[in-house]
Each structure stands twice: as C-alpha cells, then as structure tokens.
N, C-alpha and C. Protein backbone atom coordinates (compact mmCIF):
# COMPACT_ATOMS: atom_id res chain seq x y z
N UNK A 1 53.27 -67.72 191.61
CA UNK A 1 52.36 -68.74 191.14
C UNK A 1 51.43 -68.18 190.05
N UNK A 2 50.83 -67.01 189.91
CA UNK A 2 49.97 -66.34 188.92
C UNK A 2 50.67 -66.14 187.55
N UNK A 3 52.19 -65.76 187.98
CA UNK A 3 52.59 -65.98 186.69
C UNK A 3 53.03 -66.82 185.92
N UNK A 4 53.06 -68.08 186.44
CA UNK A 4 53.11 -69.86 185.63
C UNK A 4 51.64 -70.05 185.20
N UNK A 5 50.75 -69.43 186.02
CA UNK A 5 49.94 -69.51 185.68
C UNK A 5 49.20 -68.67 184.64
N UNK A 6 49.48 -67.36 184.54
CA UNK A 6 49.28 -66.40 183.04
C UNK A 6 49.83 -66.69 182.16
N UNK A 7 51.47 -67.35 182.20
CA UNK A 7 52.21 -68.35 181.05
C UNK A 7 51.53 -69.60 180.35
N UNK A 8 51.09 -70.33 181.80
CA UNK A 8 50.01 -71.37 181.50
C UNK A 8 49.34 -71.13 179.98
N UNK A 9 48.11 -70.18 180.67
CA UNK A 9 47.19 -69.97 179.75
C UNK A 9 47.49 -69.17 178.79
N UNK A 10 48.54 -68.70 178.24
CA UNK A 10 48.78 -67.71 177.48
C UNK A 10 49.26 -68.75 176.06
N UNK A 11 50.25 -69.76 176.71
CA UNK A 11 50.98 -71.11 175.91
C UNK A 11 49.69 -71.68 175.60
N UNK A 12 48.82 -72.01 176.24
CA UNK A 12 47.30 -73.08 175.86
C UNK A 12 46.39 -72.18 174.88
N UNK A 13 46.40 -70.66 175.39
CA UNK A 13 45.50 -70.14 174.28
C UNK A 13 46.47 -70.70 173.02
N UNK A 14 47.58 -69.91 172.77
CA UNK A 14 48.06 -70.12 171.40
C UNK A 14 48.07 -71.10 170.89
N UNK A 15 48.40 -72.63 171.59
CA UNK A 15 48.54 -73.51 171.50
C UNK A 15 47.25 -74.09 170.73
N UNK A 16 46.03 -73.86 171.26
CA UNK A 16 44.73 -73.41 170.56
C UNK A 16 44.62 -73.42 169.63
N UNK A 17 44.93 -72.20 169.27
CA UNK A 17 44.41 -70.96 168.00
C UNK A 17 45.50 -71.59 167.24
N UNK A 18 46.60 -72.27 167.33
CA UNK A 18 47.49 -72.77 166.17
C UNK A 18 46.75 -74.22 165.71
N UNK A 19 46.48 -75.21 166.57
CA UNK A 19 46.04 -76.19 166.28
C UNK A 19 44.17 -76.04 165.97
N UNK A 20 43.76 -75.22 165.91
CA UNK A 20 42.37 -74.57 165.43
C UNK A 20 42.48 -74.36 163.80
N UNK A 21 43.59 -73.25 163.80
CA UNK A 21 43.92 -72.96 162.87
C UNK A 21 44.32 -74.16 161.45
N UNK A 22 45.00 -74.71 162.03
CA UNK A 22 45.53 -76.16 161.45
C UNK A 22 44.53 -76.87 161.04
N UNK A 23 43.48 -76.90 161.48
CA UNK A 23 42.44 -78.21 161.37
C UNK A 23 41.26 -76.94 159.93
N UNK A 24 41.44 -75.98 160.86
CA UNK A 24 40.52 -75.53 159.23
C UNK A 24 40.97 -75.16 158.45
N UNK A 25 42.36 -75.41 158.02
CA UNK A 25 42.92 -75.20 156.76
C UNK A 25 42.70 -76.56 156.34
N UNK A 26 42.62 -77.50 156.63
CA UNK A 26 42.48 -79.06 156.12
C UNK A 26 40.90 -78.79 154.88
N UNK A 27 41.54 -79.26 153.70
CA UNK A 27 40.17 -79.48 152.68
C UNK A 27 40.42 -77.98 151.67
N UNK A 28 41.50 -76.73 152.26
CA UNK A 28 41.21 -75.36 151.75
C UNK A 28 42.53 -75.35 150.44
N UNK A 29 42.98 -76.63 150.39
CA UNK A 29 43.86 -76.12 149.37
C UNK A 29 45.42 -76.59 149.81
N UNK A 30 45.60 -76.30 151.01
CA UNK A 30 47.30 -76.24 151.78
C UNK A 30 47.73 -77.68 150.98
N UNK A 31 49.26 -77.90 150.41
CA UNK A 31 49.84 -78.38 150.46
C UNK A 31 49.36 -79.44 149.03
N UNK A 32 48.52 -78.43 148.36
CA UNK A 32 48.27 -78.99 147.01
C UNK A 32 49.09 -78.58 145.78
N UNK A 33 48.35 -78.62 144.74
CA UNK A 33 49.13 -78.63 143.13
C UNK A 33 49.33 -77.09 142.98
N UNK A 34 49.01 -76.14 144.11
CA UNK A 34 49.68 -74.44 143.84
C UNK A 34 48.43 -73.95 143.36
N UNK A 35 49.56 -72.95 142.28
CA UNK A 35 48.27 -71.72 141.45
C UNK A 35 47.69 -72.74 141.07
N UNK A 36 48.14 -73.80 140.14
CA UNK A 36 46.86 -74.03 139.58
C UNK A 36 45.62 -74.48 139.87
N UNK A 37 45.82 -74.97 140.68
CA UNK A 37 44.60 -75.37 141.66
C UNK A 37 44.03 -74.03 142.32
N UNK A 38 44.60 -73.44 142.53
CA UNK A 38 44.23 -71.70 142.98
C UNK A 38 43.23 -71.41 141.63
N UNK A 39 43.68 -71.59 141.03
CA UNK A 39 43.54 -70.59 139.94
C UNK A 39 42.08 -71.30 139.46
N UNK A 40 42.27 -72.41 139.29
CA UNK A 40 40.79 -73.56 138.88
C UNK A 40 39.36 -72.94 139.91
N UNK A 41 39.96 -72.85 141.25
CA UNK A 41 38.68 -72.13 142.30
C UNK A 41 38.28 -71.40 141.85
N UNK A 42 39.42 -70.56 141.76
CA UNK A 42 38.79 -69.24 141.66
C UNK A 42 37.83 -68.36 140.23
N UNK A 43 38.19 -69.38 139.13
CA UNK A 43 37.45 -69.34 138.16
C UNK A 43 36.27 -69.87 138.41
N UNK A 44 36.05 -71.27 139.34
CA UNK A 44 34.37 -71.44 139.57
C UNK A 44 34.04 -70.66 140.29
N UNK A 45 34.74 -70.08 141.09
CA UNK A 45 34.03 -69.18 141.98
C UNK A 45 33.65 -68.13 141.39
N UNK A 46 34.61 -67.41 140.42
CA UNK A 46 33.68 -66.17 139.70
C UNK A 46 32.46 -66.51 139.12
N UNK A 47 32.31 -67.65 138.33
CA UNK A 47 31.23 -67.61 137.65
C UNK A 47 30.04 -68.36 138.24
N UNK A 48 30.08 -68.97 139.72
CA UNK A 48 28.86 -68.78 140.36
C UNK A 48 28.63 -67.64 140.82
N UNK A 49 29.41 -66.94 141.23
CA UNK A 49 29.03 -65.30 141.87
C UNK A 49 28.07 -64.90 141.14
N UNK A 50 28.82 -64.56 139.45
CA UNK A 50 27.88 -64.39 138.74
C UNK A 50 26.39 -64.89 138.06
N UNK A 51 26.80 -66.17 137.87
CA UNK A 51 25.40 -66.55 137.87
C UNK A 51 24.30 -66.68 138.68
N UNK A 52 24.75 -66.52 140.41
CA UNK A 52 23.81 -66.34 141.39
C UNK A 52 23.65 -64.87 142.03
N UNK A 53 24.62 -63.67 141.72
CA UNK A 53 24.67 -62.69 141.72
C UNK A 53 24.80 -62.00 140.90
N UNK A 54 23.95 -61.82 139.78
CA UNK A 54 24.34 -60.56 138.37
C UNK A 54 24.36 -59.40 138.61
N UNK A 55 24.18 -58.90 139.36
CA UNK A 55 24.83 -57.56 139.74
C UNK A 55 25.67 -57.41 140.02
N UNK A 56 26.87 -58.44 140.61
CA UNK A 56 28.31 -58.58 140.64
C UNK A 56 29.04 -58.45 139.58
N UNK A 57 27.95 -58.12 137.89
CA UNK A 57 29.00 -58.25 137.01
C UNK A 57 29.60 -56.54 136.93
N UNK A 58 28.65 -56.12 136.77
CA UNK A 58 28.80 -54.83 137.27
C UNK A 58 30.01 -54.25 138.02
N UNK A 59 29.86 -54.38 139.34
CA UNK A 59 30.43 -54.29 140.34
C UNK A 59 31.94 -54.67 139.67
N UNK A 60 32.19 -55.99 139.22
CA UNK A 60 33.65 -56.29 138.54
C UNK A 60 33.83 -55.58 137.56
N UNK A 61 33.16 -55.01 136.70
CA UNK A 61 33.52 -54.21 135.27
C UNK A 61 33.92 -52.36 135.93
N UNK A 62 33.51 -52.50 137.06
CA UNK A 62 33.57 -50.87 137.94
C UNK A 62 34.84 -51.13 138.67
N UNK A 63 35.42 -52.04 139.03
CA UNK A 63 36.86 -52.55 139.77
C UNK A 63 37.98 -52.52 139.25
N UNK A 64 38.80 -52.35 140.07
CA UNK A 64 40.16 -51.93 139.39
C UNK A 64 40.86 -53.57 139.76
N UNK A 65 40.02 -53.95 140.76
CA UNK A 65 40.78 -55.51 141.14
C UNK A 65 39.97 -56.06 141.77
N UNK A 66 40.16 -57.33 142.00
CA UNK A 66 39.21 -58.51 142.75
C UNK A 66 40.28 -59.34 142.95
N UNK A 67 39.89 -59.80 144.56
CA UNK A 67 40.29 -60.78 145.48
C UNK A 67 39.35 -61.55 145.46
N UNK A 68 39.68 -62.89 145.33
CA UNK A 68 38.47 -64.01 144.96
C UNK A 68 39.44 -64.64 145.99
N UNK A 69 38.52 -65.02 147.59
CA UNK A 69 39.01 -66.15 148.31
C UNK A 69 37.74 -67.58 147.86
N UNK A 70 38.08 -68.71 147.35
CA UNK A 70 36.94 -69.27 146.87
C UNK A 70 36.71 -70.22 147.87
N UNK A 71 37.22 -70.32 149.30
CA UNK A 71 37.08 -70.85 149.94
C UNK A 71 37.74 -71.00 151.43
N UNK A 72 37.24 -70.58 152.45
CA UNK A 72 37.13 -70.04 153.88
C UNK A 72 36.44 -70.76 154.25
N UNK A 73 37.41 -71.44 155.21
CA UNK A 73 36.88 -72.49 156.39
C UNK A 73 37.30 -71.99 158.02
N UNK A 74 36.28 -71.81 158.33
CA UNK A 74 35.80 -71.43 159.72
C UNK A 74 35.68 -72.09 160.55
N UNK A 75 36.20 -72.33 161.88
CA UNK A 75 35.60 -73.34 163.00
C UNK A 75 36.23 -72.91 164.28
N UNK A 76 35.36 -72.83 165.11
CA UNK A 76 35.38 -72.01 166.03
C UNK A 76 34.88 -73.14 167.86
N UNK A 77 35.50 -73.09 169.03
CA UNK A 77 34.74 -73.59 170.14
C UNK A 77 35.18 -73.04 170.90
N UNK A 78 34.68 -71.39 171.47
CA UNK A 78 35.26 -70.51 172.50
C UNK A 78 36.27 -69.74 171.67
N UNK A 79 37.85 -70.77 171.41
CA UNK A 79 38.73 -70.25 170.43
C UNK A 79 38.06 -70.29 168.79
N UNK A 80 38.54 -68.98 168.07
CA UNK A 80 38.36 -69.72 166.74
C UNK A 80 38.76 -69.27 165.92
N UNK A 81 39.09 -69.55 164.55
CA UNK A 81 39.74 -69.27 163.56
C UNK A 81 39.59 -69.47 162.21
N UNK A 82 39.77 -68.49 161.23
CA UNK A 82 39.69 -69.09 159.90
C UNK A 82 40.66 -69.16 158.48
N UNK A 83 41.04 -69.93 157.99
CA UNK A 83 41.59 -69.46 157.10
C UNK A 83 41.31 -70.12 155.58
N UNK A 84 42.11 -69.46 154.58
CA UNK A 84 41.86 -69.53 152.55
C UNK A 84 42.67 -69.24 152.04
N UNK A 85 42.99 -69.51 150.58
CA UNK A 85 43.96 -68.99 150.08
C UNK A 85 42.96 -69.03 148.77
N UNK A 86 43.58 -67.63 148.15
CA UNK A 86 43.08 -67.15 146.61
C UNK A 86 43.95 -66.23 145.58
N UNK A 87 43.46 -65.41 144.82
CA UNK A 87 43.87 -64.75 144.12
C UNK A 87 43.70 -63.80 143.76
N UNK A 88 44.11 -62.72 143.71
CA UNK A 88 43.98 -60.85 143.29
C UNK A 88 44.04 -61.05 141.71
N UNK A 89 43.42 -60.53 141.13
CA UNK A 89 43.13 -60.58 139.17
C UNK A 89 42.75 -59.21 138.97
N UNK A 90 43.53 -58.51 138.52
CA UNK A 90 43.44 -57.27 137.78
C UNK A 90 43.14 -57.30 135.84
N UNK A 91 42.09 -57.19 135.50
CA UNK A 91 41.79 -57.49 134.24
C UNK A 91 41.38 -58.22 133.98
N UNK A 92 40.86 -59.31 134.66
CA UNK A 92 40.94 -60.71 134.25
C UNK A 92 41.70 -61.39 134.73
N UNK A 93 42.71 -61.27 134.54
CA UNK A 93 43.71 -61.96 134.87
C UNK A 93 44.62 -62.00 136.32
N UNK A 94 45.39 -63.32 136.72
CA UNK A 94 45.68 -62.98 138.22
C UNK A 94 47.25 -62.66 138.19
N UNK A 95 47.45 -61.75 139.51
CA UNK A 95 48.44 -60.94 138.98
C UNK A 95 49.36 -61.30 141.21
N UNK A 96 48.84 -62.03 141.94
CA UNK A 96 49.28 -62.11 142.70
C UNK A 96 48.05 -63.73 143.31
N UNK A 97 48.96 -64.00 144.54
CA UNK A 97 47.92 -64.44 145.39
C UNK A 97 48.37 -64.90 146.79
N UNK A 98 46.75 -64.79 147.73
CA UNK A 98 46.94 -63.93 149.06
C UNK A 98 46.53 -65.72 149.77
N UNK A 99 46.56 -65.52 151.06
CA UNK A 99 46.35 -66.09 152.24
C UNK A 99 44.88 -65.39 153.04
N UNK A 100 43.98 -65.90 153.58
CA UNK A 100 43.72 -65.11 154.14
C UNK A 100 43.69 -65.79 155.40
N UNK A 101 43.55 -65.46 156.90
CA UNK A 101 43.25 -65.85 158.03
C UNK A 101 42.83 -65.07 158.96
N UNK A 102 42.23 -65.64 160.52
CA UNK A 102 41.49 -64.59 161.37
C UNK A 102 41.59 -65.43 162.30
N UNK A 103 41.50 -65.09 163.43
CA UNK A 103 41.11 -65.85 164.93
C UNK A 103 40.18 -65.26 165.73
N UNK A 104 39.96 -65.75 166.71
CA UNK A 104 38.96 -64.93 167.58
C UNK A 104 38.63 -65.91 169.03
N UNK A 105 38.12 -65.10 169.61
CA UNK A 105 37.83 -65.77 171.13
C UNK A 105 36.35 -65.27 171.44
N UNK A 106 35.89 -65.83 171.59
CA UNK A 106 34.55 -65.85 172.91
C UNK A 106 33.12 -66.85 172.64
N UNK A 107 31.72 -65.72 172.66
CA UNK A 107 31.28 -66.97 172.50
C UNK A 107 31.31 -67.77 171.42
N UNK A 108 31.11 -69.06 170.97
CA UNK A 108 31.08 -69.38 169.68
C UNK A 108 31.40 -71.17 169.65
N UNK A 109 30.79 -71.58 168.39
CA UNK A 109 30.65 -72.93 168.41
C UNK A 109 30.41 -73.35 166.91
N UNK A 110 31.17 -74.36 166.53
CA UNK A 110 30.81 -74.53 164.98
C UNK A 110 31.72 -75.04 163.59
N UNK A 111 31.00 -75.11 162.55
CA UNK A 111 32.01 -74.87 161.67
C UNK A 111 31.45 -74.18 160.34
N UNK A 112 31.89 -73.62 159.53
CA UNK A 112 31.62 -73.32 158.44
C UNK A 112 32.51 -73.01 157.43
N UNK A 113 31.99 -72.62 156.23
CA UNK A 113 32.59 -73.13 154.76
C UNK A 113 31.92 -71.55 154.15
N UNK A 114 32.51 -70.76 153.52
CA UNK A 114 31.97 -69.94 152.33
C UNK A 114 32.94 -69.30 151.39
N UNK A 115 32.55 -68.58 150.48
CA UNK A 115 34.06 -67.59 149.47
C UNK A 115 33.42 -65.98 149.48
N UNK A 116 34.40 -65.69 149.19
CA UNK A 116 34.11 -64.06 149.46
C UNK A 116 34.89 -63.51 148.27
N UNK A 117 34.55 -62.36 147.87
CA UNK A 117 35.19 -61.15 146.58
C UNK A 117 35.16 -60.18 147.25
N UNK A 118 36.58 -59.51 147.15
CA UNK A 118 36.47 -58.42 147.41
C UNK A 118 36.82 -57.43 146.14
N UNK A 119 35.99 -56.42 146.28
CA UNK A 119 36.59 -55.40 144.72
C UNK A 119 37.07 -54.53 145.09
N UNK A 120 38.28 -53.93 144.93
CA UNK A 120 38.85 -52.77 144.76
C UNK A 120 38.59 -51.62 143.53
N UNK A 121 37.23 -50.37 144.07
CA UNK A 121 37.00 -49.63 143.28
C UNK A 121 37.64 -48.70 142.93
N UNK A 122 38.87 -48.52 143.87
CA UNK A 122 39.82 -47.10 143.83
C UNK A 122 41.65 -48.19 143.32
N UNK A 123 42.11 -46.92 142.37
CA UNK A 123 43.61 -47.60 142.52
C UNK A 123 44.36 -47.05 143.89
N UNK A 124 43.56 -46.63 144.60
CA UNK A 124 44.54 -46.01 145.91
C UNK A 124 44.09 -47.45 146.57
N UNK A 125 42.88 -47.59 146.84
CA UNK A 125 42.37 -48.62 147.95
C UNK A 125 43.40 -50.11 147.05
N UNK A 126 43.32 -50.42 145.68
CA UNK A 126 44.20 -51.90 145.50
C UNK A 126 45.84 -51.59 145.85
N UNK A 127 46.33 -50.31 145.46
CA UNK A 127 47.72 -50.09 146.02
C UNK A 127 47.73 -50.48 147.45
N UNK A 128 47.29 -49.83 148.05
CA UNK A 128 47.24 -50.00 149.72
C UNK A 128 47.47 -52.00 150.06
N UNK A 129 46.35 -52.22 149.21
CA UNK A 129 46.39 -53.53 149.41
C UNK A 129 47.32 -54.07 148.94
N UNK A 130 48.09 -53.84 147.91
CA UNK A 130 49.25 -54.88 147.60
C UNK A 130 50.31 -54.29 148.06
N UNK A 131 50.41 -53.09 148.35
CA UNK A 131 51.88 -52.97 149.09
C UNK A 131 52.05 -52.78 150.38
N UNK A 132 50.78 -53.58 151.04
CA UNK A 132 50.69 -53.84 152.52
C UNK A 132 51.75 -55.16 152.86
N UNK A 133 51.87 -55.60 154.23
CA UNK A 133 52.68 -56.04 154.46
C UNK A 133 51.60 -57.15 155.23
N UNK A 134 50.39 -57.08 154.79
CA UNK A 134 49.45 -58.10 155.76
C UNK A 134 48.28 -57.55 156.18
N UNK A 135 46.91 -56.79 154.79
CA UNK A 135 46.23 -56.00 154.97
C UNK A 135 45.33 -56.58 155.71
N UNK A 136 44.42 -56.30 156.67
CA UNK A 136 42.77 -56.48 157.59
C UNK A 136 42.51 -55.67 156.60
N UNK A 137 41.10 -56.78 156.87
CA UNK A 137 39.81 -55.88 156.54
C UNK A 137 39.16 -55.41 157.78
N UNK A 138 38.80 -54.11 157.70
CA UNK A 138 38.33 -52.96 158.96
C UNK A 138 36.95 -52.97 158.79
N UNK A 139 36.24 -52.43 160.06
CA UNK A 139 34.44 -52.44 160.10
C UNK A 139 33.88 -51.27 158.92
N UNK A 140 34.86 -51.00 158.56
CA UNK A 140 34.36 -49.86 157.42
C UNK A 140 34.42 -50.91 155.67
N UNK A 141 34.38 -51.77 155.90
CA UNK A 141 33.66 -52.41 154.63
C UNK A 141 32.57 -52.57 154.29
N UNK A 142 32.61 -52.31 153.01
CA UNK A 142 30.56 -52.29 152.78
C UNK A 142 30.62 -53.42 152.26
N UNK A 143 29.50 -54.21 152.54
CA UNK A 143 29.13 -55.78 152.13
C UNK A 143 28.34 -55.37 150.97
N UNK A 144 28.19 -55.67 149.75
CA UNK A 144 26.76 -55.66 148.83
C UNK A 144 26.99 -57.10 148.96
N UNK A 145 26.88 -58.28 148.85
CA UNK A 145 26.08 -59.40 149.14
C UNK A 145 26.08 -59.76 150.36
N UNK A 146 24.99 -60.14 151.02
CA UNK A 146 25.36 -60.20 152.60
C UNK A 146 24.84 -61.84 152.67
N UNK A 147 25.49 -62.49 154.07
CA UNK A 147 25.33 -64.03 154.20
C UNK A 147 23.33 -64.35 153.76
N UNK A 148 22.96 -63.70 153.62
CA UNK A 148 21.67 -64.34 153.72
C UNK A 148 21.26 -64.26 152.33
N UNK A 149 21.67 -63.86 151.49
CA UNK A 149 21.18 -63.83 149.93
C UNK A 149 20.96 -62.44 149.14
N UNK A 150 20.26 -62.75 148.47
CA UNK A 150 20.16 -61.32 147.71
C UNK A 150 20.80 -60.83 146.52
N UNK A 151 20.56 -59.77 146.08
CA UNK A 151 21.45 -59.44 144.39
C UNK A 151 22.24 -57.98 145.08
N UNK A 152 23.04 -57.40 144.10
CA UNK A 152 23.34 -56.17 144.47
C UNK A 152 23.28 -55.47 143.22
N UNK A 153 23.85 -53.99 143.80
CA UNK A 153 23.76 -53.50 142.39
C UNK A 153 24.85 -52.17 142.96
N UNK A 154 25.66 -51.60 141.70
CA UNK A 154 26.17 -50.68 142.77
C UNK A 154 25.63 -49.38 142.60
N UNK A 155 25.05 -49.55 143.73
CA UNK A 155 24.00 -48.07 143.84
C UNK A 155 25.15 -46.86 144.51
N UNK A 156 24.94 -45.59 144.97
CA UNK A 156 25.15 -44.71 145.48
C UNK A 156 26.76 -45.16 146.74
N UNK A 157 25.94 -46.00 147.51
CA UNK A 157 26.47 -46.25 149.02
C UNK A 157 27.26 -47.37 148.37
N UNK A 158 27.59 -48.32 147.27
CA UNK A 158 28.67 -48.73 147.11
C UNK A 158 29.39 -48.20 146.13
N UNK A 159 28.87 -47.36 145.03
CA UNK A 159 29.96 -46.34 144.16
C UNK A 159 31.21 -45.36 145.20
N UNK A 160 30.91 -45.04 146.42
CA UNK A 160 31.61 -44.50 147.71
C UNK A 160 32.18 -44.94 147.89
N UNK A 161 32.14 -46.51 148.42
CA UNK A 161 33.24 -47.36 148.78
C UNK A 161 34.63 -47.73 148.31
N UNK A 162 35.53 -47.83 149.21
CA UNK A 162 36.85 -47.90 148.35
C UNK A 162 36.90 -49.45 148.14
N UNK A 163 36.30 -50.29 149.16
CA UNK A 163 36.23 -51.84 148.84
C UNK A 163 35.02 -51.85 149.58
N UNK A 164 34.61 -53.60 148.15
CA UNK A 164 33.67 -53.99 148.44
C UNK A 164 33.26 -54.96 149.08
N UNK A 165 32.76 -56.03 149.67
CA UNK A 165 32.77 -57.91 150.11
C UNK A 165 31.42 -58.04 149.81
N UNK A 166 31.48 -59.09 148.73
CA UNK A 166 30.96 -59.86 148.46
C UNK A 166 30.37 -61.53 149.03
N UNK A 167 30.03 -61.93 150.06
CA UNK A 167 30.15 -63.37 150.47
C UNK A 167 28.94 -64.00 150.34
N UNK A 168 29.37 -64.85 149.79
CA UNK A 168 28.49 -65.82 149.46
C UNK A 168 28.79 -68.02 149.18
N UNK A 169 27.77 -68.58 149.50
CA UNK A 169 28.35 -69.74 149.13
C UNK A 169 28.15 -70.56 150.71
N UNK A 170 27.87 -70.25 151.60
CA UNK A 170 28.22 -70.50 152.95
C UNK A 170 27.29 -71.93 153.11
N UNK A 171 27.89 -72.57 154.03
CA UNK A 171 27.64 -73.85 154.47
C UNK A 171 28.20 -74.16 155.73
N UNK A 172 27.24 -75.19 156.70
CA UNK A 172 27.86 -75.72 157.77
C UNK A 172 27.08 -74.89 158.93
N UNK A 173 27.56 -75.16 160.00
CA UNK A 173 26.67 -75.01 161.00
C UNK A 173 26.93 -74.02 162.05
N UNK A 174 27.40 -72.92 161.83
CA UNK A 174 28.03 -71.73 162.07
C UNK A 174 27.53 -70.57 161.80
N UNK A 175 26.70 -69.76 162.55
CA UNK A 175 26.06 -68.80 161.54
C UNK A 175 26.78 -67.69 161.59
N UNK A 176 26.55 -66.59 160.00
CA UNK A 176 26.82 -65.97 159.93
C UNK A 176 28.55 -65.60 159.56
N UNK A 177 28.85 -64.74 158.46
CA UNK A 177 30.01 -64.35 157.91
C UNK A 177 30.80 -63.04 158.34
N UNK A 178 31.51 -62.84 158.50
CA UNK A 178 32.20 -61.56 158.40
C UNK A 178 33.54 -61.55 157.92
N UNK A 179 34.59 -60.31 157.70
CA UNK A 179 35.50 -60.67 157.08
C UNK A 179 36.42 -59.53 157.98
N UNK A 180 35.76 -58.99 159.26
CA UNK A 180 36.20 -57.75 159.76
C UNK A 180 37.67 -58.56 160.67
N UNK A 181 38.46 -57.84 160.54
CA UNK A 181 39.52 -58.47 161.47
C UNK A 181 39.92 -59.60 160.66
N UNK A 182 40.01 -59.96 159.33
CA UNK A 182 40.91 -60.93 158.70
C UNK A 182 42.31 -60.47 158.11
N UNK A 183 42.97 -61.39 157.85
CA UNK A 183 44.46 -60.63 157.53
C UNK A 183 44.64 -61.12 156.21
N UNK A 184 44.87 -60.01 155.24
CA UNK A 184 45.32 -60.95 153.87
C UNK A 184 46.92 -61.06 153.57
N UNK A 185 47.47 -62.08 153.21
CA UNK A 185 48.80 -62.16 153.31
C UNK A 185 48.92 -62.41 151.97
N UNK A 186 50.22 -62.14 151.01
CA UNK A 186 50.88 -62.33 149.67
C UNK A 186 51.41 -63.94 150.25
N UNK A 187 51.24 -64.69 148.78
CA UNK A 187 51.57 -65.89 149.17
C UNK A 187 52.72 -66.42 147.69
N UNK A 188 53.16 -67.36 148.03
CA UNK A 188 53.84 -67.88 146.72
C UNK A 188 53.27 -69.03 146.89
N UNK A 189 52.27 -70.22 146.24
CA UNK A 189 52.15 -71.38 145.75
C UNK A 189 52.88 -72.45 145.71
C-alpha cells in the first residue's frame, strides 16, 4: 500500500511541476513569431538595463557574452517553477538562443515577472556555457544588480567573477529573485 502510495505522490508532484510549469510560460513568448520576437525583447531589455543601470555598460564592454533572458515568469504554491526564453549575443550580436527554467518545492506562494543578464567575463566560463548540454546556474554567482535596486560597477569582487547576474525589472507578488538552480537550455525558435 505505501508504494501506490509513493507512486501516488510522486505522479501528482510531477504532474504539478508540469502543469505549474505550463501556466508560467503563458505571456513568455512560447509558441510565438520565434527569434524575432526573441530578438525585439531582448533589445528592450538591453537598453533599459542600461538606462536604469549604467554601470552595466561597462560590465557588457568587459564581457565576452551576454545572456539576456528578458523575461521570467515565476509562480510558485508549495510547488513552483519558472521559466523564459532569450538570447546569448557575443558582440552585439546574437549568436544562439537559450530556454531557461527551474522548479522548486516548499514554502512559497505567488507570482512574479522579471529579466536577468548574465555576462560571461571569461572565454572559458562562455565555452562551458555553450557547449553544455543544459548549464545551472550554481550559488557561486555574483549578482551586481540585486532584486532591490541599485547601480553596479565592476569593482574588484566582480572583475573575479567568471559570470555575472544582473536582475532586474521584477513585478508581481512574489518576493525576491534568484537564478541559483536554473537550467539554461539551447533552443531553436
């Protein structure tokens, strides 16, 4: 009987976290006009970064690459999950683009909305990333913009870093961002 019953709940979690999943991809892009619509975000998204973060210009002129997710939708009740889709731009220009998603369990309640940059200051740290097979981001990321505001600059403790996160933009009733335990996936449009 315990084990119809560990099946039980094992089928209902997932069952969950797929239909969780499902509902906050709704509004993020899925099943639209592709890159180009990718590509349209992610250009507003750079240039609010910058205009509400100028020390991000920096930070991009010191990068070997940037992941611009311009939009991560979060929603969470006990189960929860998030996912985005964006674009990696080396030069300027975009040269791939990713998925991102995350799940999670415990306490929690909510929903929320934000975009995130990540910079790749090393060509070891953007290799890693593109010839991963489905990179996380690990607790060893340094944030220079953090959910609550602020400018950055890259001082000391982010010239070190092999990547950076940037998040900003957040909305909805969910507090607080992180990006630890997300998965970035290569996508085709």
């Amino acid at each position: 009987m315990s084990t119809l019953k560990t099946l039980t709940s094992r089928r209902g979690f997932i069952l969950g976290t797929g239909a969780l999943a499902t509902t906050a991809a709704c509004g993020n892009g899925v099943g639209s006009n592709g890159s180009s619509r990718i590509d349209a975000r992610v250009s507003q998204t750079v240039q609010h970064m910058y205009s509400q973060f100028p020390g991000t210009r920096d930070l991009a002129r010191k990068s070997v690459g940037m992941l611009v997710m311009p939009l991560i939708t979060e929603a969470g009740f006990g189960i929860g999950g998030s996912f985005g889709r964006g674009a990696l731009q080396i030069d300027g220009g975009t040269v791939d683009y990713y998925s991102a998603a995350s799940g999670s369990f415990g306490l929690q309640i909510g929903a929320k909305q934000f975009a995130h940059v990540l910079f790749f200051m090393t060509n070891e740290a953007l290799y890693d990333f593109r010839n991963s097979h489905g990179w996380a981001a690990g607790a060893d990321l340094e944030y220079a913009v953090s959910d609550q505001g602020g400018d950055v600059s890259a001082d000391t403790t982010t010239a070190l870093s092999p990547v950076i996160a940037a998040i900003f933009g957040q909305a909805g009733l969910h507090i607080g961002a992180t990006l630890e335990g997300t998965k970035y996936t290569r996508i085709i449009p």
